[in-house]
Structure formats: C-alpha cells, structure tokens
Protein backbone atom coordinates (compact mmCIF):
# COMPACT_ATOMS: atom_id res chain seq x y z
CA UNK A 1 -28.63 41.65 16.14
CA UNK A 2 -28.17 38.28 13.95
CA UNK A 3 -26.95 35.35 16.29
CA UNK A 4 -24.05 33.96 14.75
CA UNK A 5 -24.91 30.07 14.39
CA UNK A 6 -22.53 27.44 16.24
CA UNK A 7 -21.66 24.49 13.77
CA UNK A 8 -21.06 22.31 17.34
CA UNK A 9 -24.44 22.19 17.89
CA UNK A 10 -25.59 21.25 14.33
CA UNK A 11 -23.48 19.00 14.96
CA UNK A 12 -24.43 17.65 18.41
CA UNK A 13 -28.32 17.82 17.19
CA UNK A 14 -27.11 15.67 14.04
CA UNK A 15 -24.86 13.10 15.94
CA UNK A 16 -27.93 12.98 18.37
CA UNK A 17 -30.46 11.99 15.54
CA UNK A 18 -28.81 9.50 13.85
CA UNK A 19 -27.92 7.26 17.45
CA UNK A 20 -31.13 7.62 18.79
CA UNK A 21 -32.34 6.03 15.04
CA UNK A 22 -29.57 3.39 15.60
CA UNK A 23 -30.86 2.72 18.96
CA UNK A 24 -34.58 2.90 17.96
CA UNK A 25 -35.41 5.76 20.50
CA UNK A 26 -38.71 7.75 19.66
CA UNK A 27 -37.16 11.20 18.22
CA UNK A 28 -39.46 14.50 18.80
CA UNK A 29 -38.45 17.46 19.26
CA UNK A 30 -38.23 17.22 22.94
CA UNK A 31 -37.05 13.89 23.18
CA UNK A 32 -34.20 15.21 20.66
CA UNK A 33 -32.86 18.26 22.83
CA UNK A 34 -33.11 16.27 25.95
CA UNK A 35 -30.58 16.78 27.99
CA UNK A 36 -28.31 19.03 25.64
CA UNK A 37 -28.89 21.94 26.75
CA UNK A 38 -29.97 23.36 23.62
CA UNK A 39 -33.96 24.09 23.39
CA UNK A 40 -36.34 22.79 20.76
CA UNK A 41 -35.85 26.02 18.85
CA UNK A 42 -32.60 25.32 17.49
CA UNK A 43 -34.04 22.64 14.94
CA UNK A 44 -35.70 24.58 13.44
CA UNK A 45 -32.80 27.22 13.86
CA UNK A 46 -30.22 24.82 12.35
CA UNK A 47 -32.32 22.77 9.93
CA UNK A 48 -35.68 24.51 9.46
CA UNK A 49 -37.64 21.76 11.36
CA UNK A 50 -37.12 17.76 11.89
CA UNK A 51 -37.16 17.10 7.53
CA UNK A 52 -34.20 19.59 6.84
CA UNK A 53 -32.62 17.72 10.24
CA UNK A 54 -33.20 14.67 8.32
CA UNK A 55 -31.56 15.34 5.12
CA UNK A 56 -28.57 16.71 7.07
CA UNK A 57 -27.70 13.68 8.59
CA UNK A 58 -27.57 11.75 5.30
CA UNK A 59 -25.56 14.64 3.94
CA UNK A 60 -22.83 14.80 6.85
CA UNK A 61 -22.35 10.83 6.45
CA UNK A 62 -21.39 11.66 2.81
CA UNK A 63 -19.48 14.85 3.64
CA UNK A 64 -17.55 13.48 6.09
CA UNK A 65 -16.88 10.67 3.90
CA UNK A 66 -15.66 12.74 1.12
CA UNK A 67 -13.42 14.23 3.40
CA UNK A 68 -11.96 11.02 4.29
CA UNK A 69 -11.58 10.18 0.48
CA UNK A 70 -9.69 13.35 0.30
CA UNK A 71 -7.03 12.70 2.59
CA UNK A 72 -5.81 9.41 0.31
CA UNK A 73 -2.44 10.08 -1.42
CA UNK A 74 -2.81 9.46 -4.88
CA UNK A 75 0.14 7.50 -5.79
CA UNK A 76 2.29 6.08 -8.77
CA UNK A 77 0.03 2.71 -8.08
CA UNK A 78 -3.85 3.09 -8.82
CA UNK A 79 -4.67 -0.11 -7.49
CA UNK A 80 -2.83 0.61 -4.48
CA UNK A 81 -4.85 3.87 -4.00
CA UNK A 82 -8.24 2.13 -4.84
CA UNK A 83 -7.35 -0.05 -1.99
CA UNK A 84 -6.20 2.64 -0.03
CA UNK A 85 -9.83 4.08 -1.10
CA UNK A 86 -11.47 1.31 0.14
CA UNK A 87 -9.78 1.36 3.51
CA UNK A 88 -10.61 4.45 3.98
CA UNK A 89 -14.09 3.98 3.13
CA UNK A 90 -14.50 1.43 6.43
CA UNK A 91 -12.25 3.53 8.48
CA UNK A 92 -14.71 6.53 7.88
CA UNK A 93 -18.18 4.12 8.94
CA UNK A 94 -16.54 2.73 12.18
CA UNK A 95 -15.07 6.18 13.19
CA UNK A 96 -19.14 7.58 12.83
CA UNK A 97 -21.39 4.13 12.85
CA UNK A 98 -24.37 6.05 13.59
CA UNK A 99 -24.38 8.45 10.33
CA UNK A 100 -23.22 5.35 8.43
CA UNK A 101 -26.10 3.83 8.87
CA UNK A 102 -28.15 6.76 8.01
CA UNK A 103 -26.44 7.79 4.72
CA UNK A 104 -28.25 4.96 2.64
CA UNK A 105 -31.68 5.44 4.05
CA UNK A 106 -33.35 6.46 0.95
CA UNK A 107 -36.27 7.55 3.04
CA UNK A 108 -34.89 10.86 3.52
CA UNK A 109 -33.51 13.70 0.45
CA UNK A 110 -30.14 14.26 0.21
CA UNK A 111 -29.51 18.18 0.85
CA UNK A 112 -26.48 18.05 -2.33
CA UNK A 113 -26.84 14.33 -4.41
CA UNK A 114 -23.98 15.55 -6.38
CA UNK A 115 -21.73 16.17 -3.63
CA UNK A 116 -22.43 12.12 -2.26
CA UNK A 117 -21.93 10.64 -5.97
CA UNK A 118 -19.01 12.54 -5.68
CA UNK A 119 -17.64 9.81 -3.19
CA UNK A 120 -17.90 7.34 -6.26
CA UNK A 121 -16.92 9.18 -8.52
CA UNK A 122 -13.18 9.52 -6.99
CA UNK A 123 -13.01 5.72 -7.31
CA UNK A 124 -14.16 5.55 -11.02
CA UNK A 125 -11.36 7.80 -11.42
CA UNK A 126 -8.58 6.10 -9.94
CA UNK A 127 -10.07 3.08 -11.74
CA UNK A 128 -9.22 4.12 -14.72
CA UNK A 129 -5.68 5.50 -13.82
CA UNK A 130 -5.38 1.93 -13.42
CA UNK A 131 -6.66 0.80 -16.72
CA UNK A 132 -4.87 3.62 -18.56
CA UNK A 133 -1.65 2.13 -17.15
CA UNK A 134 -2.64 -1.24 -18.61
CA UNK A 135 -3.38 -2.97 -14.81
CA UNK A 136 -6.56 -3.55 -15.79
CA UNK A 137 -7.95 -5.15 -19.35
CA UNK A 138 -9.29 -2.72 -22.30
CA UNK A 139 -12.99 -4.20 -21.55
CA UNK A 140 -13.08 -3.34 -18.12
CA UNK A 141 -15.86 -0.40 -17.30
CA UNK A 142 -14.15 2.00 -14.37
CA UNK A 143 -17.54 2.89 -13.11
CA UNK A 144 -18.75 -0.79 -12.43
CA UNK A 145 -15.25 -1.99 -11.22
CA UNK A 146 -15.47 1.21 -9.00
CA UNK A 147 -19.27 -0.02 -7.72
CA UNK A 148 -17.96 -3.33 -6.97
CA UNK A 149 -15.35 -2.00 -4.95
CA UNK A 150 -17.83 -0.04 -3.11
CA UNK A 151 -19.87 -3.21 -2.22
CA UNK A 152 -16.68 -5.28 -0.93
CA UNK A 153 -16.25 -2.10 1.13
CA UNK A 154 -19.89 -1.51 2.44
CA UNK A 155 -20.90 -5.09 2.70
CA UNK A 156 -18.12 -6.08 5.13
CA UNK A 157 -18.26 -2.83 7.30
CA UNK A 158 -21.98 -3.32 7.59
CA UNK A 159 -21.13 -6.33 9.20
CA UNK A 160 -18.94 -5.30 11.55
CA UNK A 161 -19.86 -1.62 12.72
CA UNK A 162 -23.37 -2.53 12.77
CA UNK A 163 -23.56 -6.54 12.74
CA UNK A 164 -22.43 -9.45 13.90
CA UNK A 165 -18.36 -9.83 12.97
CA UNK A 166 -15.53 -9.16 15.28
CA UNK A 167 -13.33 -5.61 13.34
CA UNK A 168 -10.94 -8.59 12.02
CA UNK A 169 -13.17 -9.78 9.20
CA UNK A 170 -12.12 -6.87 7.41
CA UNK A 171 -8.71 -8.24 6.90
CA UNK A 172 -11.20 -10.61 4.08
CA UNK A 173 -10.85 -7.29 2.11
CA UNK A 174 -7.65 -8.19 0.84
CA UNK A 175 -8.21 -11.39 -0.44
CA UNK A 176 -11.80 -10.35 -1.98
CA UNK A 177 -10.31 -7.17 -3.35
CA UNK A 178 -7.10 -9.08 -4.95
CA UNK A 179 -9.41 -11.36 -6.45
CA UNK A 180 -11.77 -8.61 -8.03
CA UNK A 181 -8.46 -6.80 -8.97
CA UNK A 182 -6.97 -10.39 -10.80
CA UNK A 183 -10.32 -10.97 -12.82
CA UNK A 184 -9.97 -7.59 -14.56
CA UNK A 185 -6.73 -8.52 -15.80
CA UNK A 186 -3.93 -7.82 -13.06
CA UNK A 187 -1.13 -9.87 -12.12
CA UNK A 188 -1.95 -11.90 -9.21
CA UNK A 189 1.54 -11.10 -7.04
CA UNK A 190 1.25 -7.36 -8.47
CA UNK A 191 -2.68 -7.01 -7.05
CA UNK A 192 -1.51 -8.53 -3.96
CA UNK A 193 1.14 -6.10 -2.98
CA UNK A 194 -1.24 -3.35 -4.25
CA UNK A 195 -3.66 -4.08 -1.88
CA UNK A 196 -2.23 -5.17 0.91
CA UNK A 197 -0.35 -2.10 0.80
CA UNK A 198 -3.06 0.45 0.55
CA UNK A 199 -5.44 -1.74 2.77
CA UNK A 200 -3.88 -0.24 5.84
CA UNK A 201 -6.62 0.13 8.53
C-alpha cells in the first residue's frame, strides 16, 4: 500500500530548515526532526535526502512569493500596480523571514529556475503596461526598470526582517520608488499618487 504523502510536513521539515539556518543551529538529520515528531526517514521521504531538502526551501520562498504576486489586482494604473508589486514583495519576506533569507543563497539549485524568474518577470510586464501608456519615456528598458524595483524592494526588507531598522523604514519606499518612477519620465504628482496608492502594507 503507497502512503499518501502529507504536504504539512514538507512543510514543517522546510520551515524547520530554513530557521535553524537563520539561527545558525547545526542541521543533521537528527538535529532536523528533533522534536517534530516526524523520524529521520521522512527527508529522504519528502526530498530524497538533505540536497533535494535544500533546493526546496529556495523553491518555496519563490513559490510562495509568486503566489503573493498573484493576488495583485492589475489595474487601469501600471505604476500603481508596480507599487502594489513591490508592496507585496516585502509583505511576502516579513510574513516568512526565514525562507526569505534562503531564496537568494546561490549555494543551493533551484528545483524550477523558471518558475522564480517568473517573479520578475510579472514586473517587467507591468513595466511596460506603463510605458505603452506613455508613463514612462520611449528609452526606458522594462526589464531593468523592473530590476531596480526589485532592489528598492529587497534592499529595504533586508533591513528590516533580517537587520537592523524598525518595519517603518519601509514607508522610504514611497519616496525612493516616486523618484525612480519620475526619472523615467512620469509626472511627479501622478507617480506620487501611484505609489502611495499601491504601496499599501
């Protein structure tokens, strides 16, 4: 009889992994299970071994991500929804601080690459909804207008889920994203009242 497998504990053992990195605990096999009440087995159940358990925590930091990405309207105002992209974005790394910090570690393979560019890729999209509706300048290249978004976003929730700033530093986002937003050719008042209005945390 095949044991059905239950996605709570790959996703106990995964939660597990990724504090006890954040925290700087030794992880073994045993040291993992502790006190779960799941037995060393089920890594290699789940994951096939501590590598696959490795690559699986990158991949839910992305997944979950994505699924955060999903649930932004897409609007009549581009900018607004970049914004609202970017909120989401730090809303997603506070809710799970522990994967966040995992899902850049290079170190270990991604188990889908595509499905984490992915999380990009929906804001080089909505980038260019905004410069096909003439908010942003002819010249402007979604892709690297989308990155820089991205590192507004990551750089000030890496200082607050895992650093030194109190959660009301992100309110900088607005100013730093209005500002990116006015150097690619919107209105100042208009990028304002974009962002402010999808930069709802």
């Amino acid at each position: 009889m095949v044991r059905t497998k239950d996605p709570a504990v790959r996703t106990l053992l995964i939660e597990r992994a990724a504090h006890m990195l954040r925290t700087r605990e030794p992880i073994t096999l045993r040291t993992l299970v502790a006190g779960t009440g799941v037995s060393t087995m089920a890594v290699y159940t789940y994951f096939g071994g501590m590598e696959g358990l490795w690559q699986a925590m990158r991949q839910e930091g992305f997944t979950r991500l994505a699924e955060a990405l999903d649930q932004v309207a897409t609007t009549a105002d581009p900018v607004r929804d970049l914004a609202a992209l970017g909120a989401a974005y730090l809303t997603n790394a506070l809710a799970s601080p522990d994967l966040y910090r995992v899902m850049f570690d290079a170190a270990f393979a991604l188990e889908n690459p595509a499905a984490a560019d992915e999380t990009l890729h929906c804001l080089v999209r909505t980038a260019e909804r905004a410069k096909e509706m003439g908010r942003f300048r002819s010249d402007i290249d979604p892709l690297s207008l989308a990155t820089q978004t991205w590192v507004i976003g990551h750089g000030l929730v890496s200082l607050v889920a895992t650093g030194p700033l109190p959660r009301e530093a992100l309110d900088h986002g607005i100013a730093i994203l209005t500002a990116l937003f006015v150097s690619c050719g919107d209105a100042p008042e208009t990028a304002h009242r974009s962002v402010t209005e999808g930069w709802r945390l």
